[in-house]
C-alpha atoms as a PDB file:
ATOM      1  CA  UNK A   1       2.876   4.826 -23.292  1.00  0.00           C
ATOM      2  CA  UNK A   2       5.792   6.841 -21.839  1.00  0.00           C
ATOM      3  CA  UNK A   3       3.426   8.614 -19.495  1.00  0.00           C
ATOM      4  CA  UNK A   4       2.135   5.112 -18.215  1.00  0.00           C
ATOM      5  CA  UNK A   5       6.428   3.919 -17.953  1.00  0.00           C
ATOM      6  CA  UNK A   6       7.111   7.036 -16.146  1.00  0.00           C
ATOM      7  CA  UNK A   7       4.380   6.994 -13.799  1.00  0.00           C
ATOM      8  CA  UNK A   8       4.890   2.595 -13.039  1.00  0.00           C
ATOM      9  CA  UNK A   9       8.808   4.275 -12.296  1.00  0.00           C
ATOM     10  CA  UNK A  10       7.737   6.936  -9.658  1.00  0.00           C
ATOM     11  CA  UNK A  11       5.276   4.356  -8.312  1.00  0.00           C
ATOM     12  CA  UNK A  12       8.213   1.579  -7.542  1.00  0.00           C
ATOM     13  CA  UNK A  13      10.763   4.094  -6.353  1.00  0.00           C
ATOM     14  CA  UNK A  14       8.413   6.110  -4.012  1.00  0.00           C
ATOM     15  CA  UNK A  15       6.223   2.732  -2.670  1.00  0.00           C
ATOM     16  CA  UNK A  16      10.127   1.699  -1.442  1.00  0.00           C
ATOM     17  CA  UNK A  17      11.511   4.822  -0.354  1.00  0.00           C
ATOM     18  CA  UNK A  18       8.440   5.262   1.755  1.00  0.00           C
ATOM     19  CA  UNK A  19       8.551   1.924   3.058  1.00  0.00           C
ATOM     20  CA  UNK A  20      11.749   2.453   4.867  1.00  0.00           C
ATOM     21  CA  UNK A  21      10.433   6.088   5.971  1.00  0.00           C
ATOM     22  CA  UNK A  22       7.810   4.183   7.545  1.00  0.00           C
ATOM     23  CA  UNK A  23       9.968   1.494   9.274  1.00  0.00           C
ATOM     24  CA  UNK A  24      12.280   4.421  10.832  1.00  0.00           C
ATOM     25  CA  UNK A  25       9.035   6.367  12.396  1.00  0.00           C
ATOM     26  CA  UNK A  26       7.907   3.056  13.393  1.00  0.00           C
ATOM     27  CA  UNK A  27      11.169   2.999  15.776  1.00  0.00           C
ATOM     28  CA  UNK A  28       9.480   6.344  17.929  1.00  0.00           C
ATOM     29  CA  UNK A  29       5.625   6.685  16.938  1.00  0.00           C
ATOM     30  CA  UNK A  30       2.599   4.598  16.915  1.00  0.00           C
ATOM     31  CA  UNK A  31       1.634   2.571  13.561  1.00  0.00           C
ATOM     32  CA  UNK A  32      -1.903   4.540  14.283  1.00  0.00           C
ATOM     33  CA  UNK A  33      -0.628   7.875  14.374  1.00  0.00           C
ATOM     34  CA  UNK A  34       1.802   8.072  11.696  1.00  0.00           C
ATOM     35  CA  UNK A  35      -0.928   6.383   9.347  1.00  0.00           C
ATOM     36  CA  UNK A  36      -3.137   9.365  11.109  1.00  0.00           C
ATOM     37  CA  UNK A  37      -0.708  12.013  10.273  1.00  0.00           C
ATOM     38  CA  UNK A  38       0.476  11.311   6.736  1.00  0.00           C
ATOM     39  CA  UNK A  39      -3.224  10.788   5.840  1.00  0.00           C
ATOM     40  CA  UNK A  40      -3.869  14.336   7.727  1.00  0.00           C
ATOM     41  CA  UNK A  41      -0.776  16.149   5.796  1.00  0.00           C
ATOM     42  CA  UNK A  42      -2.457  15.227   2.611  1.00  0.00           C
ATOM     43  CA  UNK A  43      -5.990  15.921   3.251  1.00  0.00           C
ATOM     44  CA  UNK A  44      -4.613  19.489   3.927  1.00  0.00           C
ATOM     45  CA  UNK A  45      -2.756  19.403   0.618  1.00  0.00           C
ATOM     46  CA  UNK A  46      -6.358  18.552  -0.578  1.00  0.00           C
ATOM     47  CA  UNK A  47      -8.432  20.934   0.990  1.00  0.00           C
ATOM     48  CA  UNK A  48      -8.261  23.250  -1.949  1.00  0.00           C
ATOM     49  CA  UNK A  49      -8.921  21.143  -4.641  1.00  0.00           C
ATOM     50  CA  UNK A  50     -12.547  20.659  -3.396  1.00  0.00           C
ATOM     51  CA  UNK A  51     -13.715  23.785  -5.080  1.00  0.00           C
ATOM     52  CA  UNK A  52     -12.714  21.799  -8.504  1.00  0.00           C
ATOM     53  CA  UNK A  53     -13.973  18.539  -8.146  1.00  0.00           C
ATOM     54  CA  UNK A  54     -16.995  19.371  -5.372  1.00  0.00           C
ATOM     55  CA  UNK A  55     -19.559  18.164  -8.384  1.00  0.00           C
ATOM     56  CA  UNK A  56     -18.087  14.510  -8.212  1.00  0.00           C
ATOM     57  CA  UNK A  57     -18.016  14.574  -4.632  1.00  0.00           C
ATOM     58  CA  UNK A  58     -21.772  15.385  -4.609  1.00  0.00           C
ATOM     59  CA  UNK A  59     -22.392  12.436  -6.786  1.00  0.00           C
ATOM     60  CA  UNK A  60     -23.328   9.335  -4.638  1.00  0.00           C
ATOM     61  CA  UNK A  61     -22.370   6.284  -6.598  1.00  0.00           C
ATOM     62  CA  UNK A  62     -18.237   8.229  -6.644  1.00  0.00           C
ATOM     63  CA  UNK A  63     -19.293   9.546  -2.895  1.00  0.00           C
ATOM     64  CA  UNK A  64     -20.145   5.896  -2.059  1.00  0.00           C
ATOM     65  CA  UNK A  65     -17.422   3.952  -3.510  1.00  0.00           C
ATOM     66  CA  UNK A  66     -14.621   6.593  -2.719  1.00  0.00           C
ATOM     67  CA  UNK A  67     -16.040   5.963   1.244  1.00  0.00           C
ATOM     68  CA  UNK A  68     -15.655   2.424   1.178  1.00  0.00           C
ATOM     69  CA  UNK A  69     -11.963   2.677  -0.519  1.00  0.00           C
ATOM     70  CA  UNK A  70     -11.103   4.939   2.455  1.00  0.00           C
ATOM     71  CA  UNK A  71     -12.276   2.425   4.685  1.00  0.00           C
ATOM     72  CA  UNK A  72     -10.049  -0.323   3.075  1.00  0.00           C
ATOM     73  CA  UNK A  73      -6.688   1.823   2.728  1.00  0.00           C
ATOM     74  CA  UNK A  74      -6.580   3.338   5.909  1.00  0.00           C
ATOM     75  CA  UNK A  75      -7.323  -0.251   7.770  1.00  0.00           C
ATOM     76  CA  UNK A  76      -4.410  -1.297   5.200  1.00  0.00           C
ATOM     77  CA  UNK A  77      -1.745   1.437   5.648  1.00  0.00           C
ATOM     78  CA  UNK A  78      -2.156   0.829   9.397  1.00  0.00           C
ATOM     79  CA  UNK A  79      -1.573  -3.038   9.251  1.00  0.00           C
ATOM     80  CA  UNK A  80       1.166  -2.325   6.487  1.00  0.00           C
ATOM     81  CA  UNK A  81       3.257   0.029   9.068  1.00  0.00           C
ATOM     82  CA  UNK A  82       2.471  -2.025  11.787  1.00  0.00           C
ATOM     83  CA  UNK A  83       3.958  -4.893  10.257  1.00  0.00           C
ATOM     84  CA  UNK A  84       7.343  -2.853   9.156  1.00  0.00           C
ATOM     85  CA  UNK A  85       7.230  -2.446  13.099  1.00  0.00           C
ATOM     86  CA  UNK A  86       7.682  -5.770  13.791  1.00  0.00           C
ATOM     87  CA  UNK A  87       9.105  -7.034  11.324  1.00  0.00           C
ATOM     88  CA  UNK A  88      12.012  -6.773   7.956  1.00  0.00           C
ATOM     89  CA  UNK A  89      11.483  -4.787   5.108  1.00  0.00           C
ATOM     90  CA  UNK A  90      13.096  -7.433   2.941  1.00  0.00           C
ATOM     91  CA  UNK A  91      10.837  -9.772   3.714  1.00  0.00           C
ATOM     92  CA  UNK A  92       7.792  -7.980   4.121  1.00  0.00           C
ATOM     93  CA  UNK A  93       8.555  -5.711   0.661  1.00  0.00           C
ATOM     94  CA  UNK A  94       8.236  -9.095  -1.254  1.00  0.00           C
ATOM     95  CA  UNK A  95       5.053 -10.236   0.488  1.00  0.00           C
ATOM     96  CA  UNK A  96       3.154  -7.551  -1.585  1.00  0.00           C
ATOM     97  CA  UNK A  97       3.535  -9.459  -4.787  1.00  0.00           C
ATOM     98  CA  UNK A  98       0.706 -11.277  -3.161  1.00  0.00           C
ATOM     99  CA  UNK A  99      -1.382  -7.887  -3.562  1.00  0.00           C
ATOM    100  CA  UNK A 100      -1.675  -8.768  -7.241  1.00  0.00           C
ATOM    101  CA  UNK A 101      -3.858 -12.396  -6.419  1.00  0.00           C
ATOM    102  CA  UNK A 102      -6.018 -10.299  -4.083  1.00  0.00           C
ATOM    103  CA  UNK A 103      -6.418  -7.855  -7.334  1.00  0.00           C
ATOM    104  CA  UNK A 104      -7.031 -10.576  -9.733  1.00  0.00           C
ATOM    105  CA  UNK A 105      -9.784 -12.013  -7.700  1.00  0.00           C
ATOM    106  CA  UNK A 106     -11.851  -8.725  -6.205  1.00  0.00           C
ATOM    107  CA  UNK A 107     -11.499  -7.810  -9.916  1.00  0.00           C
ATOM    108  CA  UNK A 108     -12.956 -10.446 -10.632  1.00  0.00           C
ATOM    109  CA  UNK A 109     -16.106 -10.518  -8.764  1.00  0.00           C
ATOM    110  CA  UNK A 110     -16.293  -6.775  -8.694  1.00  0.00           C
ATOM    111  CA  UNK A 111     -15.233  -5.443 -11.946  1.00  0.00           C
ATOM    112  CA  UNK A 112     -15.296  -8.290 -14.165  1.00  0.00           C
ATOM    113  CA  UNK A 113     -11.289  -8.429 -14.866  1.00  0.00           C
ATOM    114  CA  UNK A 114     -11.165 -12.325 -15.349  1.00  0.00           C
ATOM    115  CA  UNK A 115      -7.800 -14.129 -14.930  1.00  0.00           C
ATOM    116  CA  UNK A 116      -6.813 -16.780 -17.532  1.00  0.00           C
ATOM    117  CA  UNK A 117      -5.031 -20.096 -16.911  1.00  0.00           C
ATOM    118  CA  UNK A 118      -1.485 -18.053 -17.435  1.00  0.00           C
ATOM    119  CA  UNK A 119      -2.397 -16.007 -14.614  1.00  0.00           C
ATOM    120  CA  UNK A 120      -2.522 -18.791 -12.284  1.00  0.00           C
ATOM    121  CA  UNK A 121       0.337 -19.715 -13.668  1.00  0.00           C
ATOM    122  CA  UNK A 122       1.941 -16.569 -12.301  1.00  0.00           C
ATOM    123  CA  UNK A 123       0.359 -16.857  -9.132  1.00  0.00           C
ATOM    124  CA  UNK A 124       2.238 -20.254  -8.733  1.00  0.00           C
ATOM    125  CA  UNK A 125       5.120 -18.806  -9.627  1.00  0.00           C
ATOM    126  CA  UNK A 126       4.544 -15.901  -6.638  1.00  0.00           C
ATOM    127  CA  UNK A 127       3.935 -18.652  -4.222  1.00  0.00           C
ATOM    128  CA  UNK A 128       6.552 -20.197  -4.957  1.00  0.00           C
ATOM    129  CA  UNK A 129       9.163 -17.089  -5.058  1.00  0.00           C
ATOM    130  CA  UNK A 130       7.841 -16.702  -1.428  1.00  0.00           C
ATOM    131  CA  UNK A 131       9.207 -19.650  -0.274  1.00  0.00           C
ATOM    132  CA  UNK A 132      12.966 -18.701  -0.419  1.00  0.00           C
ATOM    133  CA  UNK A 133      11.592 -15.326   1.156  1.00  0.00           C
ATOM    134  CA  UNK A 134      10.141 -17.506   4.349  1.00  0.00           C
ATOM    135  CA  UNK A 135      13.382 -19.825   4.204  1.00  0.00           C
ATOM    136  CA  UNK A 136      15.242 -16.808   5.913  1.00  0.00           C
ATOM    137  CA  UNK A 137      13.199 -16.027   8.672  1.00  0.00           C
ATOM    138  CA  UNK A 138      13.081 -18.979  11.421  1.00  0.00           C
ATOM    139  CA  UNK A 139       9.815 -20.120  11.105  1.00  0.00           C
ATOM    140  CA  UNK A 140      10.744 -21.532   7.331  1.00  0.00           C
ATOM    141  CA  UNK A 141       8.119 -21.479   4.364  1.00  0.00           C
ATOM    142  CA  UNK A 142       5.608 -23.358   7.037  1.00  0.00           C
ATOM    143  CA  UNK A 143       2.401 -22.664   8.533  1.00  0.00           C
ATOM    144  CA  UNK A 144       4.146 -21.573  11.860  1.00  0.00           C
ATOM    145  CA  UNK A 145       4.931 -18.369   9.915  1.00  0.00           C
ATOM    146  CA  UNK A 146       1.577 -17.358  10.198  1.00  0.00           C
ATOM    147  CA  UNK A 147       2.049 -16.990  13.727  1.00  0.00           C
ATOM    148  CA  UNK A 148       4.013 -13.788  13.411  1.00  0.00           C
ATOM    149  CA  UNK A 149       3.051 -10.781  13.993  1.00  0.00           C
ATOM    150  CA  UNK A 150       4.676  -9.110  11.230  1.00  0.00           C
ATOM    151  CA  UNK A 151       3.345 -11.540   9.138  1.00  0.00           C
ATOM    152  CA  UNK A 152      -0.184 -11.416   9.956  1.00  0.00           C
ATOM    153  CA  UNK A 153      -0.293  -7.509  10.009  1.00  0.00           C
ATOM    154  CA  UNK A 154       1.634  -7.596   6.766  1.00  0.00           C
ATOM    155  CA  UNK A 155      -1.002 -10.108   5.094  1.00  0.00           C
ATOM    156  CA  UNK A 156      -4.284  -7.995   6.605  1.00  0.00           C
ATOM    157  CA  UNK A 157      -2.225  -5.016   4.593  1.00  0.00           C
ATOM    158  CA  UNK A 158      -2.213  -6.384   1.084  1.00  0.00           C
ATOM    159  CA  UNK A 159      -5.608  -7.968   1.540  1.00  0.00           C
ATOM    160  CA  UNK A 160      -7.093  -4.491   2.318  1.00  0.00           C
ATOM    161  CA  UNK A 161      -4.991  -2.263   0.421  1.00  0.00           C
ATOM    162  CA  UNK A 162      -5.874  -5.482  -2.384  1.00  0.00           C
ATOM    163  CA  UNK A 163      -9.441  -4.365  -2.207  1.00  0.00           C
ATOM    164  CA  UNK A 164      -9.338  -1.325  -2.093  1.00  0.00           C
ATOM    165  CA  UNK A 165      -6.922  -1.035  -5.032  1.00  0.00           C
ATOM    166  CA  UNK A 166     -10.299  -2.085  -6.500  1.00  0.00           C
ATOM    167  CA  UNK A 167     -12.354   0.620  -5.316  1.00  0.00           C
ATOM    168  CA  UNK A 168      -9.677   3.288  -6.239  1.00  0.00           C
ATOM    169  CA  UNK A 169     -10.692   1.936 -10.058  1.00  0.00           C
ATOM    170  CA  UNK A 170     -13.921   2.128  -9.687  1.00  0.00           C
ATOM    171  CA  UNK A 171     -13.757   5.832  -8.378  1.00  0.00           C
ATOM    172  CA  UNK A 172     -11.515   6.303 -11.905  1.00  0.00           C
ATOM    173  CA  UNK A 173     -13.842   4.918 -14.147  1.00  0.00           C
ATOM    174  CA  UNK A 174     -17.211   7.086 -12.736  1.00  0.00           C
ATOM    175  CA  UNK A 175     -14.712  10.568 -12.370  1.00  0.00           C
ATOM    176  CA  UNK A 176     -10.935  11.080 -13.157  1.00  0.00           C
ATOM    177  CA  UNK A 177      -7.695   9.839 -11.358  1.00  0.00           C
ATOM    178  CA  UNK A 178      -6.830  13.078  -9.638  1.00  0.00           C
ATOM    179  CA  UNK A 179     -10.586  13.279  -8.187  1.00  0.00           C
ATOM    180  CA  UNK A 180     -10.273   9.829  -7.311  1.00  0.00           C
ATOM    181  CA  UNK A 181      -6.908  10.531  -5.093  1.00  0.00           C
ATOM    182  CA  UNK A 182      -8.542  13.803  -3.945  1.00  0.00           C
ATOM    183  CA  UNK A 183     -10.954  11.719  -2.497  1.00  0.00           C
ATOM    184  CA  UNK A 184      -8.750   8.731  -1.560  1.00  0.00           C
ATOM    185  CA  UNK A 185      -6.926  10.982   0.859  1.00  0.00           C
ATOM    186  CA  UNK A 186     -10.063  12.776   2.388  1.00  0.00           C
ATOM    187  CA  UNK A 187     -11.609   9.743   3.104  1.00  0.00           C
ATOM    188  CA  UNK A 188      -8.384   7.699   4.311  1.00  0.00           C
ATOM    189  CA  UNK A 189      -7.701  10.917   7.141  1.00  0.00           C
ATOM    190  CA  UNK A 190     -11.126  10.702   8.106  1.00  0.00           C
ATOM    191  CA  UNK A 191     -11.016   6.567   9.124  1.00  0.00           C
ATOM    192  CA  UNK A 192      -7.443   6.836  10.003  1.00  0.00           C
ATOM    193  CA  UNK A 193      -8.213   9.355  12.660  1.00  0.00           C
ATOM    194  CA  UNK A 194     -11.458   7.217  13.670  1.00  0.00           C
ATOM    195  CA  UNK A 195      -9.245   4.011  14.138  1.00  0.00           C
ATOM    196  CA  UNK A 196      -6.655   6.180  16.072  1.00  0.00           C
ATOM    197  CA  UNK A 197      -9.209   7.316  18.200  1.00  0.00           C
ATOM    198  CA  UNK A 198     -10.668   4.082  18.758  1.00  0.00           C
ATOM    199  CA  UNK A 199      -7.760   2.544  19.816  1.00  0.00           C
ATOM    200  CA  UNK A 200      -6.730   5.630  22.341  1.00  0.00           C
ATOM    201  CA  UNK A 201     -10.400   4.962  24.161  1.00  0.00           C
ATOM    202  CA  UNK A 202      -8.502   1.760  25.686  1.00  0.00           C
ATOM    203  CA  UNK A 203      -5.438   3.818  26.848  1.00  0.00           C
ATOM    204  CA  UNK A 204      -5.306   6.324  29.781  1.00  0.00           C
ATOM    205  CA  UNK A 205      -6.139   9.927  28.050  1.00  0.00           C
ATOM    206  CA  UNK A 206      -2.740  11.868  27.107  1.00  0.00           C
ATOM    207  CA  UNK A 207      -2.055  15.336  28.725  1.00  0.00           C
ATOM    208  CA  UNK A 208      -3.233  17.863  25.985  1.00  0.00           C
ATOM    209  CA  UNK A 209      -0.129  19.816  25.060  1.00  0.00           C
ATOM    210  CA  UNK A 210       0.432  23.373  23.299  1.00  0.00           C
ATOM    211  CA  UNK A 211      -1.297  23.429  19.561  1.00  0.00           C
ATOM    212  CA  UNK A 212       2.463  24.782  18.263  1.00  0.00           C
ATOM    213  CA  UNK A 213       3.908  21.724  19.361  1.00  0.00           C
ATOM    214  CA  UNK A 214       1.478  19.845  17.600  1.00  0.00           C
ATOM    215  CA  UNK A 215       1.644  21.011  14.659  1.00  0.00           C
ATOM    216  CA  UNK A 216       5.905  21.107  14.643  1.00  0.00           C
ATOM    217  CA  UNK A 217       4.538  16.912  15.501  1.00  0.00           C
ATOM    218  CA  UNK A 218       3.806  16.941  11.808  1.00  0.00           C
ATOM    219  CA  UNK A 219       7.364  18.049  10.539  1.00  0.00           C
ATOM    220  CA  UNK A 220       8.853  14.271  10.574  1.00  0.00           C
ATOM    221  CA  UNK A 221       6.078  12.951   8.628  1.00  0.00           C
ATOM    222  CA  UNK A 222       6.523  15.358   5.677  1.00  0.00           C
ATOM    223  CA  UNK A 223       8.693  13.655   3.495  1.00  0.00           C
ATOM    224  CA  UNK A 224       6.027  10.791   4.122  1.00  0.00           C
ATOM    225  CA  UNK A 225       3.330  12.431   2.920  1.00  0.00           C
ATOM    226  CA  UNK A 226       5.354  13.764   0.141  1.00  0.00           C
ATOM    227  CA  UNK A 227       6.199   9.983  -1.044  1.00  0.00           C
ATOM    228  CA  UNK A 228       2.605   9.020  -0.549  1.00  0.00           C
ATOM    229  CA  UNK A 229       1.412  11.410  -2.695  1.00  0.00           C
ATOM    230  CA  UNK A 230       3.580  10.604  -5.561  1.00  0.00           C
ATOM    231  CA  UNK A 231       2.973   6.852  -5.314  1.00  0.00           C
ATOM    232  CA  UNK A 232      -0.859   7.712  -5.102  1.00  0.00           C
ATOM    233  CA  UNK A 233      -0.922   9.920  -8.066  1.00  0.00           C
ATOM    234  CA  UNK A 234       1.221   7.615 -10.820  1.00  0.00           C
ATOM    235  CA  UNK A 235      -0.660   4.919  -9.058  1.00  0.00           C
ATOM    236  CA  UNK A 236      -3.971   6.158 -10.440  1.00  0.00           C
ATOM    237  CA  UNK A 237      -2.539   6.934 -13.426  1.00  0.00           C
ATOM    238  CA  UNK A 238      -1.334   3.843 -14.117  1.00  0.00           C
ATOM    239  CA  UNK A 239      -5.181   2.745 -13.110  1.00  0.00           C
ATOM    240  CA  UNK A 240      -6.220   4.538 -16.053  1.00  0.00           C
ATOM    241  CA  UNK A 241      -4.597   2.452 -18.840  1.00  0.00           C
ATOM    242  CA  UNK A 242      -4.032  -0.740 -17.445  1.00  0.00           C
ATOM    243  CA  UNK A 243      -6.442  -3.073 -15.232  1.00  0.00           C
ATOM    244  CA  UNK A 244      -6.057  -3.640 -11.676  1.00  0.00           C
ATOM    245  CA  UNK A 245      -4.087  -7.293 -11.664  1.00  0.00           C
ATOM    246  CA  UNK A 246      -1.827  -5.849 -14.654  1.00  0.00           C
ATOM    247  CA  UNK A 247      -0.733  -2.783 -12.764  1.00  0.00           C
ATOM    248  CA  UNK A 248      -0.561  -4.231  -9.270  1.00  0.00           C
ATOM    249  CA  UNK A 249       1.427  -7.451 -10.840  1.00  0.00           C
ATOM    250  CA  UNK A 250       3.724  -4.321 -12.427  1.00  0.00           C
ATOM    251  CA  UNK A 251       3.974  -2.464  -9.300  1.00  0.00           C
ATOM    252  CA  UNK A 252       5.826  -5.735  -7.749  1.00  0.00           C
ATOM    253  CA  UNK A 253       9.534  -4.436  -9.018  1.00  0.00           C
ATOM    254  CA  UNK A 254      10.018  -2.730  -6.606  1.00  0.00           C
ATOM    255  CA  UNK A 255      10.547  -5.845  -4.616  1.00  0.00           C
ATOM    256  CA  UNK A 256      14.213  -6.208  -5.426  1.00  0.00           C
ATOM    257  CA  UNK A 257      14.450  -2.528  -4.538  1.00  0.00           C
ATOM    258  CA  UNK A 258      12.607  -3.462  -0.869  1.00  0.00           C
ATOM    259  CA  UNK A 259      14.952  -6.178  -0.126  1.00  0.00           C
ATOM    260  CA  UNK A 260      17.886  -3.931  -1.479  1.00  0.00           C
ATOM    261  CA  UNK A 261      17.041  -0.909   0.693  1.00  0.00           C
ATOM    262  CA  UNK A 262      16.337  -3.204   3.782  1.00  0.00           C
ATOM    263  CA  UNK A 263      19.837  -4.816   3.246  1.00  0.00           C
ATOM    264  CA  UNK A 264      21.621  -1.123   2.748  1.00  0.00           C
ATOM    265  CA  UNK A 265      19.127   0.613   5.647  1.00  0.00           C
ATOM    266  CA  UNK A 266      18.511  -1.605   8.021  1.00  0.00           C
ATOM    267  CA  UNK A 267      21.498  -3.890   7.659  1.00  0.00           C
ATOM    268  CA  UNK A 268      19.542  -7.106   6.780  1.00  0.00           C
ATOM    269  CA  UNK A 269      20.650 -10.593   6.071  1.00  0.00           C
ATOM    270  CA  UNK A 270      20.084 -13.360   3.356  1.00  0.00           C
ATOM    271  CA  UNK A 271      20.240 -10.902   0.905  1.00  0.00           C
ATOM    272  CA  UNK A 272      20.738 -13.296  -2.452  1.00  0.00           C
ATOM    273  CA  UNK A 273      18.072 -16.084  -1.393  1.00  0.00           C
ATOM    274  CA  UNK A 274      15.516 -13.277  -0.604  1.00  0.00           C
ATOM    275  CA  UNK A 275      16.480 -11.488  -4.278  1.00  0.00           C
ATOM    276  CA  UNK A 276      15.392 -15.118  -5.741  1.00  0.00           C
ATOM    277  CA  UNK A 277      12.811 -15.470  -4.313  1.00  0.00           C
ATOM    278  CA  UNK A 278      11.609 -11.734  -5.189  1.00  0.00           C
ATOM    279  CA  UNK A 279      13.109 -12.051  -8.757  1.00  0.00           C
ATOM    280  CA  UNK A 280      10.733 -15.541  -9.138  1.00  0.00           C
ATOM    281  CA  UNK A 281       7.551 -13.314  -7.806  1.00  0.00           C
ATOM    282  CA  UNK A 282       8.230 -10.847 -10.021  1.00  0.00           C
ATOM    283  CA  UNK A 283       8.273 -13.213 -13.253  1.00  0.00           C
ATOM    284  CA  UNK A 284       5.007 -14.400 -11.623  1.00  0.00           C
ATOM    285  CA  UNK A 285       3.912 -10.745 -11.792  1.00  0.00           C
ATOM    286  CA  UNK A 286       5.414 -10.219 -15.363  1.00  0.00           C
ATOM    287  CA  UNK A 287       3.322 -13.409 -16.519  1.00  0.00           C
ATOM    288  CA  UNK A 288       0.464 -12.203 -15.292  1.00  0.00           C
ATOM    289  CA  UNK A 289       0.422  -8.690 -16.557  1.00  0.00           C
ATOM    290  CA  UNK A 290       1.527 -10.507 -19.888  1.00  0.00           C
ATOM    291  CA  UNK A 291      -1.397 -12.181 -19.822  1.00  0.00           C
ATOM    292  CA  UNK A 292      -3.901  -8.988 -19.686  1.00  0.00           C
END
């Protein structure tokens, strides 16, 4: 139990604190290439650890699941920086309480974690909570929200990062939680770097530069990489004793400490109606997990 409390604490703390990291690189690099680039730092952190666990990654049902999971979390890390971009991180931190519907129901159909009538209790309750988090931005708790950018990239995040929460179980349950981020981050540099390269084919080509430069290119996203890989890790291990609406409903406290940090960091406003409105989520969270 105090392994599982420990590891829900680094998860909060890190998931925020990486947040804002992301939000100040967005300010002078590319959503694409800082998803690229924190994905790459870890793969080489990685690289090793394929001598222990090269029997799982030889095993096609893990192989096959881990490779759609990449898919899901690199398409969702990019929207999810993109989004911070654009938009607040006090209102965009809260959004991913809505992670823990998209959990609830792709468990559902793919794991068989079926939510009770509490749970859509709690999902009223996270609805609801949003609506003081849309009554600060212009647009209002109304349809015409939908319209932002911010908005939508921040919604394609938690859907795909949702799913693929999913898939990160699944990898769990056939091997271990450590293979399962070992592959997580092999998989997630490989489709970052194919969606970065995808979108470059629809730019003019950039002037290659000296290989020492690129590599001192990596130096800002360290401390990236280094949250990432502790909210990955306590992330799985949390996978391992709870289910996947339970821990992604728990994983929603940190948005007091998102609309906190975007208040202190980024000098944001409405700072009690958007800590309602994540305070309500989060008892929509709590209820949830309470019911599992």
């Amino acid at each position: 139990m105090f392994t599982t409390a420990f590891a829900i604490i680094l998860r909060i703390g890190a998931n925020s604190f990486l947040n804002a990291g992301q939000k100040r690189l967005s300010a002078t690099h590319s959503s694409l290439e800082t998803n690229f680039k924190t994905y790459f730092l870890l793969f080489l952190f990685c690289l090793p650890l394929l001598c222990v666990f090269y029997r799982s990654v030889l095993n096609f049902e893990i192989f096959f699941w881990a490779v759609i999971g990449g898919v899901f979390g690199a398409l969702g890390n990019a929207f999810l920086i993109a989004a911070l971009k654009h938009g607040e991180l006090s209102v965009l931190g809260p959004i991913n309480s809505y992670k823990a519907i998209v959990g609830l129901i792709f468990g559902a159909v793919l794991i068989g974690e079926i939510p009770s009538t509490a749970a859509f209790f709690g999902i009223f309750l996270i609805i609801f909570g949003s609506y003081f988090i849309f009554d600060t931005t212009n647009e209002g708790f109304s349809l015409a929200i939908l319209k932002r950018k911010d908005i939508q990239f921040r919604l394609l995040a938690l859907l795909f990062t949702g799913i693929e929460a999913v898939f990160i179980k699944k990898v769990i349950i056939l091997s271990s939680a450590f293979c399962s981020f070992l592959l997580w981050a092999i998989f997630g540099c490989v489709f970052s770097f194919i969606i970065l390269k995808t979108k470059k084919t629809h730019k003019k080509p950039a002037i290659r530069t000296n290989p020492c430069i690129e590599i001192k290119s990596l130096k800002p996203f360290l401390p990236l990489a280094a949250l990432v890989f502790i909210m990955q890790t306590s992330t799985n291990l949390v996978f391992t004793r709870l289910s996947v609406g339970a821990a992604l409903s728990l994983f929603q406290l940190s948005n007091v400490l998102n609309v906190f940090l975007g208040y202190k960091i980024f000098k944001e406003t409405n700072l009690l109606k958007k800590l309602t409105g994540s305070i309500i989520m989060i008892l929509g969270s709590v209820i949830i997990l309470m019911d599992t």
